[in-house]
N, C-alpha and C. Protein backbone atom coordinates (compact mmCIF):
# COMPACT_ATOMS: atom_id res chain seq x y z
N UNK A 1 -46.56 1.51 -16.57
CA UNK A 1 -46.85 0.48 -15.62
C UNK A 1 -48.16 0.78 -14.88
N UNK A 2 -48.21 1.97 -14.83
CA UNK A 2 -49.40 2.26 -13.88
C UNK A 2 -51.03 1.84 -14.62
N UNK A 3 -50.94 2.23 -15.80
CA UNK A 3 -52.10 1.69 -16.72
C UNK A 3 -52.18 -0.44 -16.75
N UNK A 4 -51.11 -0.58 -16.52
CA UNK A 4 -51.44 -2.12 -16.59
C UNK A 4 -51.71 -2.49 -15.33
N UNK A 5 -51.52 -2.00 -14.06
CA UNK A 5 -51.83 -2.50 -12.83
C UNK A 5 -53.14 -1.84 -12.40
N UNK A 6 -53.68 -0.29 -12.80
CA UNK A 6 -55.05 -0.13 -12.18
C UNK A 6 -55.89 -0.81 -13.39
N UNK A 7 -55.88 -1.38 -14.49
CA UNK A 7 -56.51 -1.55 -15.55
C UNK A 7 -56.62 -3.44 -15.05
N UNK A 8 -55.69 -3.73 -14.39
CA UNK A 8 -55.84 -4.84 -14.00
C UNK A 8 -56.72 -5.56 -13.07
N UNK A 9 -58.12 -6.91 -13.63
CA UNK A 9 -59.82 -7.01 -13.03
C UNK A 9 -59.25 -7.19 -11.39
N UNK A 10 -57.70 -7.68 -10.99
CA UNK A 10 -57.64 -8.08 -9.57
C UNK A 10 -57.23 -6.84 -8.96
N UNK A 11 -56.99 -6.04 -9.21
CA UNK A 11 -56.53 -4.42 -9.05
C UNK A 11 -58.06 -3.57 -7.67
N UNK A 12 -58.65 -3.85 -8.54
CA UNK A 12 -60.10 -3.34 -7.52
C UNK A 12 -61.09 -3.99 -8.65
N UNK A 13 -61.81 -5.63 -8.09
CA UNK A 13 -62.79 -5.86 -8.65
C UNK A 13 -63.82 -5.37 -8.94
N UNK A 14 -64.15 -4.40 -7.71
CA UNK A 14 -65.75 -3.62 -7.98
C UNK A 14 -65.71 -2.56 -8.32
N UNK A 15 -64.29 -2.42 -9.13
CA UNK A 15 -64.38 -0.79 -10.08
C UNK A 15 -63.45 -1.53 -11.15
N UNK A 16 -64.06 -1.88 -12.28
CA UNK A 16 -63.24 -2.35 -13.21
C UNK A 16 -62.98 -1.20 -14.23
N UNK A 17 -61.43 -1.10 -14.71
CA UNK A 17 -61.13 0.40 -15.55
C UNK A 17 -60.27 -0.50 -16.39
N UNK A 18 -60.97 0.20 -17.97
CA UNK A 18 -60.53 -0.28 -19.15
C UNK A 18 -58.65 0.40 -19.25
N UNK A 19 -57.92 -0.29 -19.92
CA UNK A 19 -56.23 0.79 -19.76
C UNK A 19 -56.86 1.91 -20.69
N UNK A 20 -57.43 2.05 -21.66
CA UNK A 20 -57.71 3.30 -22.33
C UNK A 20 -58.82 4.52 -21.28
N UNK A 21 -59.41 4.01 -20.29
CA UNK A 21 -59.73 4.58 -19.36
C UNK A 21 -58.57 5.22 -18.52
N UNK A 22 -57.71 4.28 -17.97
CA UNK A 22 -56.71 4.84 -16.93
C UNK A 22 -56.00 5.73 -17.43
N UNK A 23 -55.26 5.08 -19.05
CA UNK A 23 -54.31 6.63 -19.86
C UNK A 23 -54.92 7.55 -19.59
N UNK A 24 -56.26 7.92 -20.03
CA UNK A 24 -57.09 9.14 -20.13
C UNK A 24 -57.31 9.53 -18.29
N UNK A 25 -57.73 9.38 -17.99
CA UNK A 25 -57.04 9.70 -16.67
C UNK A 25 -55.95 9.85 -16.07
N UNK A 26 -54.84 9.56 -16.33
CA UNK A 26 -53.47 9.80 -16.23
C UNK A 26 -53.12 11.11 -17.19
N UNK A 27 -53.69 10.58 -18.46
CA UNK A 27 -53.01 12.03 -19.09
C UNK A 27 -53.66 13.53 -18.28
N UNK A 28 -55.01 13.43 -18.31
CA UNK A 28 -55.44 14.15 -17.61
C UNK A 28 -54.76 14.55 -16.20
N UNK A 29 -54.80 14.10 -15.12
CA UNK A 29 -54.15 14.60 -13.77
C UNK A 29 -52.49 14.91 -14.07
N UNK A 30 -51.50 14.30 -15.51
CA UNK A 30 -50.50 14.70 -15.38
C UNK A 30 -50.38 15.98 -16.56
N UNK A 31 -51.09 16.70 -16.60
CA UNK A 31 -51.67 17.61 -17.93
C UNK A 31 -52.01 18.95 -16.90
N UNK A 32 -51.96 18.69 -15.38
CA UNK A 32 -52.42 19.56 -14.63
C UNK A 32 -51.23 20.19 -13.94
N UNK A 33 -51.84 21.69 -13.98
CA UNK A 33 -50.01 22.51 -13.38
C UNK A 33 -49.90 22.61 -11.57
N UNK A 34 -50.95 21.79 -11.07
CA UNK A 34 -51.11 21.68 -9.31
C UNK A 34 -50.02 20.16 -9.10
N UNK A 35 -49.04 20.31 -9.88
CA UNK A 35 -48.48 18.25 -8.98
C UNK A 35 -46.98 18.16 -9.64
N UNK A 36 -46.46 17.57 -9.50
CA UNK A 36 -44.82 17.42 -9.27
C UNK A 36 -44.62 16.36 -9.58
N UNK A 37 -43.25 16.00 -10.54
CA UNK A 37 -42.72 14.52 -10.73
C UNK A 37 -42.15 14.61 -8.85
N UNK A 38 -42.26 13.14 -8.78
CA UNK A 38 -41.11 12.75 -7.87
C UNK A 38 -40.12 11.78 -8.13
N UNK A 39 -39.13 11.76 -8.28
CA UNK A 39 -38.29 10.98 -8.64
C UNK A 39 -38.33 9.67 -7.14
N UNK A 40 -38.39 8.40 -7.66
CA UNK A 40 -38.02 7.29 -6.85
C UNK A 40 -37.07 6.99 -6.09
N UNK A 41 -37.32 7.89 -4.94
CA UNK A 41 -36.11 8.04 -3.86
C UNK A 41 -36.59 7.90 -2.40
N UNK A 42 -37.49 6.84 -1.73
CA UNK A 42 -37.66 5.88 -1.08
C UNK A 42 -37.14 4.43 -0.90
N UNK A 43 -36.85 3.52 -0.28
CA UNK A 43 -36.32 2.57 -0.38
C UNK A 43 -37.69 1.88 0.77
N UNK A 44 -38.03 0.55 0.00
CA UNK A 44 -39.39 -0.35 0.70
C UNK A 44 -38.48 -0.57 1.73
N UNK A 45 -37.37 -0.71 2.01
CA UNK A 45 -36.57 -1.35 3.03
C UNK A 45 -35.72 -0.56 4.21
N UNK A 46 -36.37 0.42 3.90
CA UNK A 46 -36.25 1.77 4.93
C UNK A 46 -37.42 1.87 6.07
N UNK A 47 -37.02 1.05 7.09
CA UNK A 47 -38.10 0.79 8.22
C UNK A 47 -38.61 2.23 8.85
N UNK A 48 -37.75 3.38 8.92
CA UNK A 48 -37.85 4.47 9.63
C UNK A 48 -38.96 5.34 8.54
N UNK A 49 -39.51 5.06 7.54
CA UNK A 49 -40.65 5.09 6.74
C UNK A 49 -41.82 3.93 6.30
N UNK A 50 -41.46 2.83 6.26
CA UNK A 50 -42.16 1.85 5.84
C UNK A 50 -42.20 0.58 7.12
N UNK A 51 -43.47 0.49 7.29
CA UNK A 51 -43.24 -0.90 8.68
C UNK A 51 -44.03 -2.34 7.90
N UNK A 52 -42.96 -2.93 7.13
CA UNK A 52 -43.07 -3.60 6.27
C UNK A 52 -43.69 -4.94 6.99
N UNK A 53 -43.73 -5.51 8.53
CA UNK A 53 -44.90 -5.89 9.14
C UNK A 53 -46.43 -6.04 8.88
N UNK A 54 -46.59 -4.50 8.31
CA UNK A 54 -48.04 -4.15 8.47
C UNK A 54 -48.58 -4.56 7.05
N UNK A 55 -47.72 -5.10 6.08
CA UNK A 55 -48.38 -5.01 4.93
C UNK A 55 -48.39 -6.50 5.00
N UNK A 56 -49.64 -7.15 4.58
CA UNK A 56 -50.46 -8.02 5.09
C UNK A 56 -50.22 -9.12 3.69
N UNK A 57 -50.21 -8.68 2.53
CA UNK A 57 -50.16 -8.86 1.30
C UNK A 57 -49.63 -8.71 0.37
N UNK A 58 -48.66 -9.42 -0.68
CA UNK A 58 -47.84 -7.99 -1.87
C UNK A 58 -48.73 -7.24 -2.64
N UNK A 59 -49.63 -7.03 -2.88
CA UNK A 59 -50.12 -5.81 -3.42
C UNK A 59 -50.26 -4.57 -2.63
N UNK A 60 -49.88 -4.51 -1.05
CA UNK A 60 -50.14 -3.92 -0.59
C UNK A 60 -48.62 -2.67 -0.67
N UNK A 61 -47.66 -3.63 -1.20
CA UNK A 61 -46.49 -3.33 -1.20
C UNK A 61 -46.20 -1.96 -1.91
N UNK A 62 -46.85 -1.82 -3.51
CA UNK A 62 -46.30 -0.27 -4.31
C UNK A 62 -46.87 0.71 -3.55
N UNK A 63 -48.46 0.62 -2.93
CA UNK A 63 -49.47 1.58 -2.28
C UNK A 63 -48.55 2.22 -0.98
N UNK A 64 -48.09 1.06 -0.03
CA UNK A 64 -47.47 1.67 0.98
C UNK A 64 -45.98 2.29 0.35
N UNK A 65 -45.10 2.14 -0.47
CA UNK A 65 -44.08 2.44 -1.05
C UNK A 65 -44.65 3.88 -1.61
N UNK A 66 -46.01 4.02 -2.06
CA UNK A 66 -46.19 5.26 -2.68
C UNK A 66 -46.62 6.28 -2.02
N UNK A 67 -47.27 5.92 -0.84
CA UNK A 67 -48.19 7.04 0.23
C UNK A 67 -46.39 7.27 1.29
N UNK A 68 -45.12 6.19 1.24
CA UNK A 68 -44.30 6.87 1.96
C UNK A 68 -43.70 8.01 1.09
N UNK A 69 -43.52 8.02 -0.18
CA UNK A 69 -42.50 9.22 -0.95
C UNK A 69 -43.96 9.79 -1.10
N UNK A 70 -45.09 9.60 -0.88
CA UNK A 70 -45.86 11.04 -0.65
C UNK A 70 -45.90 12.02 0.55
N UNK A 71 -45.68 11.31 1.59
CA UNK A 71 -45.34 11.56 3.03
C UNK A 71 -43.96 12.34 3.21
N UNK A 72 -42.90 11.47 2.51
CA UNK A 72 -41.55 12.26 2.49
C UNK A 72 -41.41 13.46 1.44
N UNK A 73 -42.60 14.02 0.89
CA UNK A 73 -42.49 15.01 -0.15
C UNK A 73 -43.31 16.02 0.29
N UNK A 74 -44.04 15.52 1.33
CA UNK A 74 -45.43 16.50 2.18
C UNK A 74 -46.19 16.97 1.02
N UNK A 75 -46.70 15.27 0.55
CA UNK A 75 -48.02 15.71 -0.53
C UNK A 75 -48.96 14.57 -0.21
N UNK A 76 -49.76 14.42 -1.28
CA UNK A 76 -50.68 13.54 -1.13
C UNK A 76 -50.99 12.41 -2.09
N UNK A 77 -50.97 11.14 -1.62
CA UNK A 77 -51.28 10.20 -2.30
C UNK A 77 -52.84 9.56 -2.99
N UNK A 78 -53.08 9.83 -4.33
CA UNK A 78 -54.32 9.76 -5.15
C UNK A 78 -54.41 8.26 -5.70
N UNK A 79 -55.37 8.02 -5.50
CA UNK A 79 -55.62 6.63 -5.38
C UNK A 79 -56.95 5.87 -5.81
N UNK A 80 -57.02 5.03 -6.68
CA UNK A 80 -58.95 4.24 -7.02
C UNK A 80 -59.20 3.44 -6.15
N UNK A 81 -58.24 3.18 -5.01
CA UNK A 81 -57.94 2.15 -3.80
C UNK A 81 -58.36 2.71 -2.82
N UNK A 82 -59.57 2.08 -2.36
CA UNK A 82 -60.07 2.28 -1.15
C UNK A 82 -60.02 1.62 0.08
N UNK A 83 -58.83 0.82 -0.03
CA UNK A 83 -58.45 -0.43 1.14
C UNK A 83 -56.84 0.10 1.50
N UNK A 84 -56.37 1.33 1.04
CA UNK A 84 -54.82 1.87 1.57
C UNK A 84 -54.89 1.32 3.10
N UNK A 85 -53.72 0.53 3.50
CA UNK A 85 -53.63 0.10 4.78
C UNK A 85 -52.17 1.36 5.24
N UNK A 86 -52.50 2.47 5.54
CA UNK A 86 -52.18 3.70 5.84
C UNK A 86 -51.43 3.53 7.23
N UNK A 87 -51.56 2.90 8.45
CA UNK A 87 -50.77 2.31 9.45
C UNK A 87 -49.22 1.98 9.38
N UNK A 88 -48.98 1.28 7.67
CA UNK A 88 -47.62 0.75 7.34
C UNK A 88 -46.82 1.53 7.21
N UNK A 89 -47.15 3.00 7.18
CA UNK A 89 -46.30 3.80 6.34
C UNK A 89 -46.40 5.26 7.75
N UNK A 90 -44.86 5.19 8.35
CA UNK A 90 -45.12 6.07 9.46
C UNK A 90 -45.08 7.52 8.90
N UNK A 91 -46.14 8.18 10.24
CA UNK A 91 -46.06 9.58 10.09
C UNK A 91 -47.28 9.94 8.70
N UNK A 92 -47.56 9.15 8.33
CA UNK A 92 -49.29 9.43 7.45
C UNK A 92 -50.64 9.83 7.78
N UNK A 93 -51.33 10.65 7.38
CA UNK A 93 -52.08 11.02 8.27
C UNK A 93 -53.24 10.75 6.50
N UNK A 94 -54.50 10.87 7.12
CA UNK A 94 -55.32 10.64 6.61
C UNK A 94 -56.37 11.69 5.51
N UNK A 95 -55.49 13.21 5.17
CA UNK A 95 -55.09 13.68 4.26
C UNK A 95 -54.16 13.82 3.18
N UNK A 96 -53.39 12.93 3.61
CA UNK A 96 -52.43 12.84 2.29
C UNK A 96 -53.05 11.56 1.87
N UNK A 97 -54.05 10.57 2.10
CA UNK A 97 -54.46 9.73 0.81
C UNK A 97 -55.62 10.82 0.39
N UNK A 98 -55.88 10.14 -0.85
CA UNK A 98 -57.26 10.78 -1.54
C UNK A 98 -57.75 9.53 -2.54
N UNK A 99 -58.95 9.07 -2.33
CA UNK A 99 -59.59 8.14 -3.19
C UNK A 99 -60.29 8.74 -4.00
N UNK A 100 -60.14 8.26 -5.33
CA UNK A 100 -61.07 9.16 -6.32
C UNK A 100 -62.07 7.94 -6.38
């Protein structure tokens, strides 16, 4: 899924990435022994993590869903998204995103 949504032109218009770009980047960062599966154990509908208010837009929706189970794992959320609206998602601080 992740290759069809950053590979996607409405995804970030002014960085357009081919899906054979994103695999190769994916394989790469998940090929690396510094990072951890996390299993999907957040809920968007868990206000005491997510202030579902603040998200302005649904695309804004997986980003804040993903920077909270980065937050609840005390890691960091990596990202080609340079518009993370980081406010939605309590207790985030502005080291756990990272824009490549």
């Amino acid at each position: 899924m992740v290759v069809r949504i950053l590979s996607h032109p409405a995804y970030n218009p002014r960085r357009l990435l081919q899906p054979h770009t994103v695999a190769s980047l994916l394989k790469h960062f998940s090929s690396a022994t510094d990072h951890a599966f996390w299993p999907d154990s957040v809920s968007i509908l868990d206000h005491t993590k997510i202030d579902l208010r603040k998200i302005l837009v649904p695309k804004q929706i997986t980003d804040a869903y993903l920077l909270a189970l980065a937050v609840t794992k005390n890691g960091r959320f990596i990202t080609f998204d340079e518009s993370i609206y980081r406010s939605s998602v309590h207790g985030a601080t502005t080291d756990q995103v990272h824009v490549i």
